[in-house]
Protein backbone atom coordinates (compact mmCIF):
# COMPACT_ATOMS: atom_id res chain seq x y z
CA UNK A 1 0.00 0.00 0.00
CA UNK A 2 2.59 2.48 0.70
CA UNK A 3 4.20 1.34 -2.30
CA UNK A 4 1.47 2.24 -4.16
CA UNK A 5 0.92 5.54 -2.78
CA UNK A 6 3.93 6.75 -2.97
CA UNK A 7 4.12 5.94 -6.85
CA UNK A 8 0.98 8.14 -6.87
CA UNK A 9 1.95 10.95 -5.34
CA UNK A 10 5.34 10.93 -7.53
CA UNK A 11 3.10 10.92 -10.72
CA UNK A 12 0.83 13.95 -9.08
CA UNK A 13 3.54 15.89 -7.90
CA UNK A 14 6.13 15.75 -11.46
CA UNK A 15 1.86 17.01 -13.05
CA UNK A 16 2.22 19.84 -10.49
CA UNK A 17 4.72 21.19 -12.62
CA UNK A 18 3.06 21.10 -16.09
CA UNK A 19 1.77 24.68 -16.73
CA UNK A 20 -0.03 26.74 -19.41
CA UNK A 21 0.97 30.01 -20.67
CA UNK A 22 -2.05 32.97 -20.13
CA UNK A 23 -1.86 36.72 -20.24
CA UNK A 24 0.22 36.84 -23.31
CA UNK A 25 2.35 40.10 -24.05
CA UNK A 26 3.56 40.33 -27.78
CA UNK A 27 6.01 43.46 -28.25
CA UNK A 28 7.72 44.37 -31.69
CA UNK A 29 10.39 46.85 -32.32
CA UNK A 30 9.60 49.11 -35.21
CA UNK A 31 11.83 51.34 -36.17
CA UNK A 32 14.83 52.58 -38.51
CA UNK A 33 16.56 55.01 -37.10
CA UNK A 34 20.05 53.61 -38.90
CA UNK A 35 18.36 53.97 -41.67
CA UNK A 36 17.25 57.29 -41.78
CA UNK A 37 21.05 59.42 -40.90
CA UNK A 38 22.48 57.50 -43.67
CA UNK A 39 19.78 57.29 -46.60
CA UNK A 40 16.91 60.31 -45.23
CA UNK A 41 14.69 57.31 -44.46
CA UNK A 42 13.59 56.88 -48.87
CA UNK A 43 15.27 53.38 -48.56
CA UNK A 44 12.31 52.11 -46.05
CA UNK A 45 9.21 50.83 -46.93
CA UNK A 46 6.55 53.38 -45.62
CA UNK A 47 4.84 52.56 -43.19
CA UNK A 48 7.21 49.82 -41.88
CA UNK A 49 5.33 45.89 -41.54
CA UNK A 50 3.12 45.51 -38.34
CA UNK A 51 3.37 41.72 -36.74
CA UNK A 52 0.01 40.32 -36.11
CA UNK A 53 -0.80 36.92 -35.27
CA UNK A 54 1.26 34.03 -33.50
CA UNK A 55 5.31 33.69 -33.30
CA UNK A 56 6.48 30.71 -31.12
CA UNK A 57 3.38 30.91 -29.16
CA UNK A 58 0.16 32.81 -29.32
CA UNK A 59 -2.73 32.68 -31.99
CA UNK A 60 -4.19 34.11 -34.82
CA UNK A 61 -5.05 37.65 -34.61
CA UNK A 62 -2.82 38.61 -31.39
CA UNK A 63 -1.98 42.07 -31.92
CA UNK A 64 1.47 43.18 -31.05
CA UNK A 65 2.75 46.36 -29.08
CA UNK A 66 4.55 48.63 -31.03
CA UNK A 67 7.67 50.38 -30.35
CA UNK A 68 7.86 52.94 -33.02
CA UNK A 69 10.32 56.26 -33.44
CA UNK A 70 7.00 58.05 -31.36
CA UNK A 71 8.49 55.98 -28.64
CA UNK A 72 12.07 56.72 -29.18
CA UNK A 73 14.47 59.69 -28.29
CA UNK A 74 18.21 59.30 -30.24
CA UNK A 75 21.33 60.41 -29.50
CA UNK A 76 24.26 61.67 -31.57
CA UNK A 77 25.79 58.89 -33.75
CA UNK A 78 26.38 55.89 -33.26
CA UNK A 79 22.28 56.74 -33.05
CA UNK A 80 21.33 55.30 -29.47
CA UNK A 81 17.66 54.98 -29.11
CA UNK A 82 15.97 55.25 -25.27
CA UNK A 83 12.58 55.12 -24.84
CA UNK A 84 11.23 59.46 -24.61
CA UNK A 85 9.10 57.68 -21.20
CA UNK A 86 7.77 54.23 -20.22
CA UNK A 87 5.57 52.83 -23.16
CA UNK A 88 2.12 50.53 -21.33
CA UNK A 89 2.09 47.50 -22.52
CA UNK A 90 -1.19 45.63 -23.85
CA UNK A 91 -2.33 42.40 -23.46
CA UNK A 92 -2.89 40.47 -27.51
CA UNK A 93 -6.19 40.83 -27.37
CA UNK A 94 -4.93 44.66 -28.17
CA UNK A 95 -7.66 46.48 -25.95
CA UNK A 96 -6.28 45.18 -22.37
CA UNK A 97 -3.91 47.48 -20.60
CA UNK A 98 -1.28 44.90 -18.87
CA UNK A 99 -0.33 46.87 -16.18
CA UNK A 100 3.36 46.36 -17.48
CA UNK A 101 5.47 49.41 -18.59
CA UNK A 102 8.41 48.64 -21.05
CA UNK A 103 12.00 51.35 -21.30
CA UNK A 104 14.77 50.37 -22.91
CA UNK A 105 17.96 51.57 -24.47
CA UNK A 106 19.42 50.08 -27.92
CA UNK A 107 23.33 51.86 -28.09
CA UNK A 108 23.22 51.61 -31.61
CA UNK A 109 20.05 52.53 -32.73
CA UNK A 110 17.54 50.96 -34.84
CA UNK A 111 17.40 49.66 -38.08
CA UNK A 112 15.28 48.01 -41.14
CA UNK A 113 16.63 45.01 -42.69
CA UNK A 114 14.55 45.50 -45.90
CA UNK A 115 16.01 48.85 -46.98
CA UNK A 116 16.74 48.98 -50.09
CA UNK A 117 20.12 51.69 -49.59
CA UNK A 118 21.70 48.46 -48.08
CA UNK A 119 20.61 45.86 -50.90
CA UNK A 120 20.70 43.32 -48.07
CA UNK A 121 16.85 42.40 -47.49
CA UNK A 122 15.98 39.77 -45.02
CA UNK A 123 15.88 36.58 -45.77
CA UNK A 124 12.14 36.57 -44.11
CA UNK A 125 10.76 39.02 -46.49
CA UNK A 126 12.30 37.41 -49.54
CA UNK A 127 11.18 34.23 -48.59
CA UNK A 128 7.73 35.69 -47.72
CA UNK A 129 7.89 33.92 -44.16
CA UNK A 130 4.89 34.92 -41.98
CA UNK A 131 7.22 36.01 -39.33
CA UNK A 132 8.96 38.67 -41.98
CA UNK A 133 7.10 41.47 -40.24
CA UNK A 134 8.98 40.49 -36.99
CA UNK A 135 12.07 39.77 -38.56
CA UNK A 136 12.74 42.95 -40.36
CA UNK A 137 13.32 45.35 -37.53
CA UNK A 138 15.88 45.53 -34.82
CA UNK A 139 17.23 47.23 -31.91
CA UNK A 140 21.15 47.08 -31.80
CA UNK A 141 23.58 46.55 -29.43
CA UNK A 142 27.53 46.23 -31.27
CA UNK A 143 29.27 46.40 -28.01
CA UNK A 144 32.68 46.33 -29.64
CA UNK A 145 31.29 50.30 -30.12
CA UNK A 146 29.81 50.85 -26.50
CA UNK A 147 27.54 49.61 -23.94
CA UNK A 148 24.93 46.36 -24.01
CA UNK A 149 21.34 47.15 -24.59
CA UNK A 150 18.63 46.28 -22.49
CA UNK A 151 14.95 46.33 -22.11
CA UNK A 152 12.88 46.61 -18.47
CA UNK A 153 9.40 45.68 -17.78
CA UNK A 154 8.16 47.22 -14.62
CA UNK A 155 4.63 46.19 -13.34
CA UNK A 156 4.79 42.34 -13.06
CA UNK A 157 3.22 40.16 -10.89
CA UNK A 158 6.09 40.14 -7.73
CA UNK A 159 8.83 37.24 -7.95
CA UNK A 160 6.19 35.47 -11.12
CA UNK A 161 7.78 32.75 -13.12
CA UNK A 162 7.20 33.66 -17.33
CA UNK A 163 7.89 31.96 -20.39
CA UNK A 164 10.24 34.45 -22.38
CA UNK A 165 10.55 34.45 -26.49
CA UNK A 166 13.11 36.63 -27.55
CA UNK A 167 13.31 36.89 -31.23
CA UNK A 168 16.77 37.76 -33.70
CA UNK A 169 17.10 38.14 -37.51
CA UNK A 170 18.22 41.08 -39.74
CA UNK A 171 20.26 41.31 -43.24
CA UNK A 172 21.85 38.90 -44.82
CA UNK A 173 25.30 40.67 -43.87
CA UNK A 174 26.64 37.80 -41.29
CA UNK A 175 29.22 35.98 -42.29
CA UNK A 176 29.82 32.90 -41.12
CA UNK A 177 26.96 33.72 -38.53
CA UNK A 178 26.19 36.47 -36.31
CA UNK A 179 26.43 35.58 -33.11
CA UNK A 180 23.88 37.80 -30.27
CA UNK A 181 23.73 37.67 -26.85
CA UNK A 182 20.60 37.67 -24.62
CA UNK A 183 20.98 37.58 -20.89
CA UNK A 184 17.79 37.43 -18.56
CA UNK A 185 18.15 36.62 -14.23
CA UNK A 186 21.96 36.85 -14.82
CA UNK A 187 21.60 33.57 -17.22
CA UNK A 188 23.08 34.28 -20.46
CA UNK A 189 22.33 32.51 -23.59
CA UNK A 190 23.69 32.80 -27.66
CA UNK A 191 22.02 32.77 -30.46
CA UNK A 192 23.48 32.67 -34.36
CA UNK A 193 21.70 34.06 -37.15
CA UNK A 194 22.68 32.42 -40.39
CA UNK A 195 21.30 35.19 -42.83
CA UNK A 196 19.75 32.05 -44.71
CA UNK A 197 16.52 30.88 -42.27
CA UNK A 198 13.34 32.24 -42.97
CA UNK A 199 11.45 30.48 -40.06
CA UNK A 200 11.46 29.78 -36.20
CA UNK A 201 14.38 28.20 -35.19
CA UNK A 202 15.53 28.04 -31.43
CA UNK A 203 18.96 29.11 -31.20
CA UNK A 204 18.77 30.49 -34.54
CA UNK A 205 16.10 32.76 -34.75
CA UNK A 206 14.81 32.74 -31.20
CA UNK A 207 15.71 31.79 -27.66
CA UNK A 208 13.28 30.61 -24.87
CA UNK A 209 13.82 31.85 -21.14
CA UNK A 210 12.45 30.68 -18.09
CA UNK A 211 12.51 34.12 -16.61
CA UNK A 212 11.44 35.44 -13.46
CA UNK A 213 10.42 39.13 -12.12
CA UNK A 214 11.90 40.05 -8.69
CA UNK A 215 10.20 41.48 -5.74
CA UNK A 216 9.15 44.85 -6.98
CA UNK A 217 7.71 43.42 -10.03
CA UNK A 218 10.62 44.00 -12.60
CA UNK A 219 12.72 41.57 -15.41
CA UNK A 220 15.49 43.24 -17.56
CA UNK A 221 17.11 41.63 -20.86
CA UNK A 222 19.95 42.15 -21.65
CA UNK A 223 21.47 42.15 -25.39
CA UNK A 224 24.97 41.96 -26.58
CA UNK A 225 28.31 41.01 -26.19
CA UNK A 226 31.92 42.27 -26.99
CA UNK A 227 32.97 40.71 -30.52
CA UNK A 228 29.09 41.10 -32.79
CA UNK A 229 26.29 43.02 -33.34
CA UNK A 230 23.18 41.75 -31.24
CA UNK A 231 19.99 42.45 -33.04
CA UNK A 232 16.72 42.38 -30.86
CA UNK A 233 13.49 41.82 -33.20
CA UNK A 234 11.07 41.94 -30.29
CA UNK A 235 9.76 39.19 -27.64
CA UNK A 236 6.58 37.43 -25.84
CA UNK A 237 6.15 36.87 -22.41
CA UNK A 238 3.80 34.96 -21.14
CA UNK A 239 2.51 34.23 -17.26
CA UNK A 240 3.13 30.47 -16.23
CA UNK A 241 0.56 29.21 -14.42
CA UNK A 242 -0.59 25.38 -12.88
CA UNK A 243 -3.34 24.00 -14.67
CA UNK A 244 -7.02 23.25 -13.47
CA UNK A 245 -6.10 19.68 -14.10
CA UNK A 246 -2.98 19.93 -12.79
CA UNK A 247 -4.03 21.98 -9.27
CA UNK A 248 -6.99 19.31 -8.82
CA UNK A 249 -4.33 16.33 -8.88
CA UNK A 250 -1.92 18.26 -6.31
CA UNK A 251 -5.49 18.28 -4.27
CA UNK A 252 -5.92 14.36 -4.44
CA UNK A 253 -2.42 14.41 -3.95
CA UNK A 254 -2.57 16.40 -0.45
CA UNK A 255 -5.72 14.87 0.37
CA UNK A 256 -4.56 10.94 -0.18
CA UNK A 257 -2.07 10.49 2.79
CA UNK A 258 -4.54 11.92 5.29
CA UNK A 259 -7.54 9.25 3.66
CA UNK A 260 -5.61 6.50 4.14
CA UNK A 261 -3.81 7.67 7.84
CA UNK A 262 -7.66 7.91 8.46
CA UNK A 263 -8.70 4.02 7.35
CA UNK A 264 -5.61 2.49 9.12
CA UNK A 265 -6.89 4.49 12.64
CA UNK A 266 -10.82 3.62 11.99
């Protein structure tokens, strides 16, 4: 018998930690600030692609925040872009306010990988992927010219566990690969962009984080690294939380050792 139960509550408590994603945040970056110092902005398509729908997860018809040059102060060259003031975040359904405000800083800018003054077009557009509205623009952080970038959410649930998409692709000017840098709750991860994929690829087009805010509600990513350009599409974060199924099993599972303590004493 104890055999039995203990087999049982093994089984319950590994489904305790099965979990569904809810209160989805999608955010794109959408802007070209790169390109407009060096071609007056005539070598990007007007108005630049809006994401809408699913990425890694999500569904059809999620609407996406934008982070547009409305959004965006610049400095002097090498074009840094901050945030003018914290931008509220909606949930996909595009009408729910989140409660989560986004800043961020990109030390080199912004940029459009389908401008046609760089005759380097991503491989998403040419390909026509249904990501290439994602995929075409980027904030960048070369940190062999300055500082990593980052991006801060304030106004999350206090020490919450998320599931974290970030997303990287831009021109077909890599190399052997370009090589970015994410790093979320001091855990640092690579990803390569092969200027060839036109699709969702972990490690190639996207990374997955098991990310956690701390206690006043906050999570910062970090991009970049000190030898290549990190280019930061945009990301979705997504609440984890237990299942009905899953919290009604951890019940049984509570509620067994105290049934059958109950039948040996009766």
């Amino acid at each position: 018998m104890k055999k039995t139960l203990l087999i049982m509550l093994s089984v319950m408590g590994a489904a305790g930690w099965t979990s569904v994603q809810a209160q989805l945040i999608d955010v794109q970056f959408n802007d070209d600030s790169i390109n407009k110092i060096y071609d007056g902005g005539a070598g990007s398509p007007s108005p630049l692609p809006v994401m809408t729908g699913a990425a890694v997860i999500g569904s059809a018809g999620d609407v996406w925040n934008q982070i547009t040059a409305a959004n965006l102060t610049y400095s002097a060259p090498p074009l840094g872009a901050t945030t003018v003031s914290p931008v509220a975040l909606d949930y996909v359904d595009g009408v729910t306010p989140s409660g989560v405000s986004l800043t961020l800083s990109a030390p080199n800018g912004t940029y459009n990988a389908n401008a046609a003054w760089w005759g380097n077009a991503s491989p998403f557009t040419t390909a026509g992927s249904p990501y290439s509205a994602l995929m075409q623009t980027v904030l960048v952080a070369n940190n062999g010219a300055g500082p990593v970038g980052n991006v801060t959410l304030t106004g999350l649930a206090l020490n919450q566990q998320y599931a974290l998409y970030v997303y990287m692709a831009s021109d077909q000017n890599v190399g052997a690969g370009r090589t970015g840098t994410f790093t979320v709750n001091g855990i640092g991860q690579n990803i390569t962009w092969d200027g060839a994929t036109s699709t969702l690829v972990n490690g190639t087009t996207y990374l997955e984080f098991n990310a956690v805010s701390d206690g006043t509600g906050t999570l910062v990513i970090d991009f970049g690294n000190a030898t290549a350009e990190t280019d930061f599409n945009g990301f979705q974060l997504a609440e984890v939380v237990p299942e009905p199924s899953t919290l009604a099993l951890l019940g049984m599972g509570l509620a067994l050792p105290f049934y059958f303590l109950r039948r040996r004493n009766s």
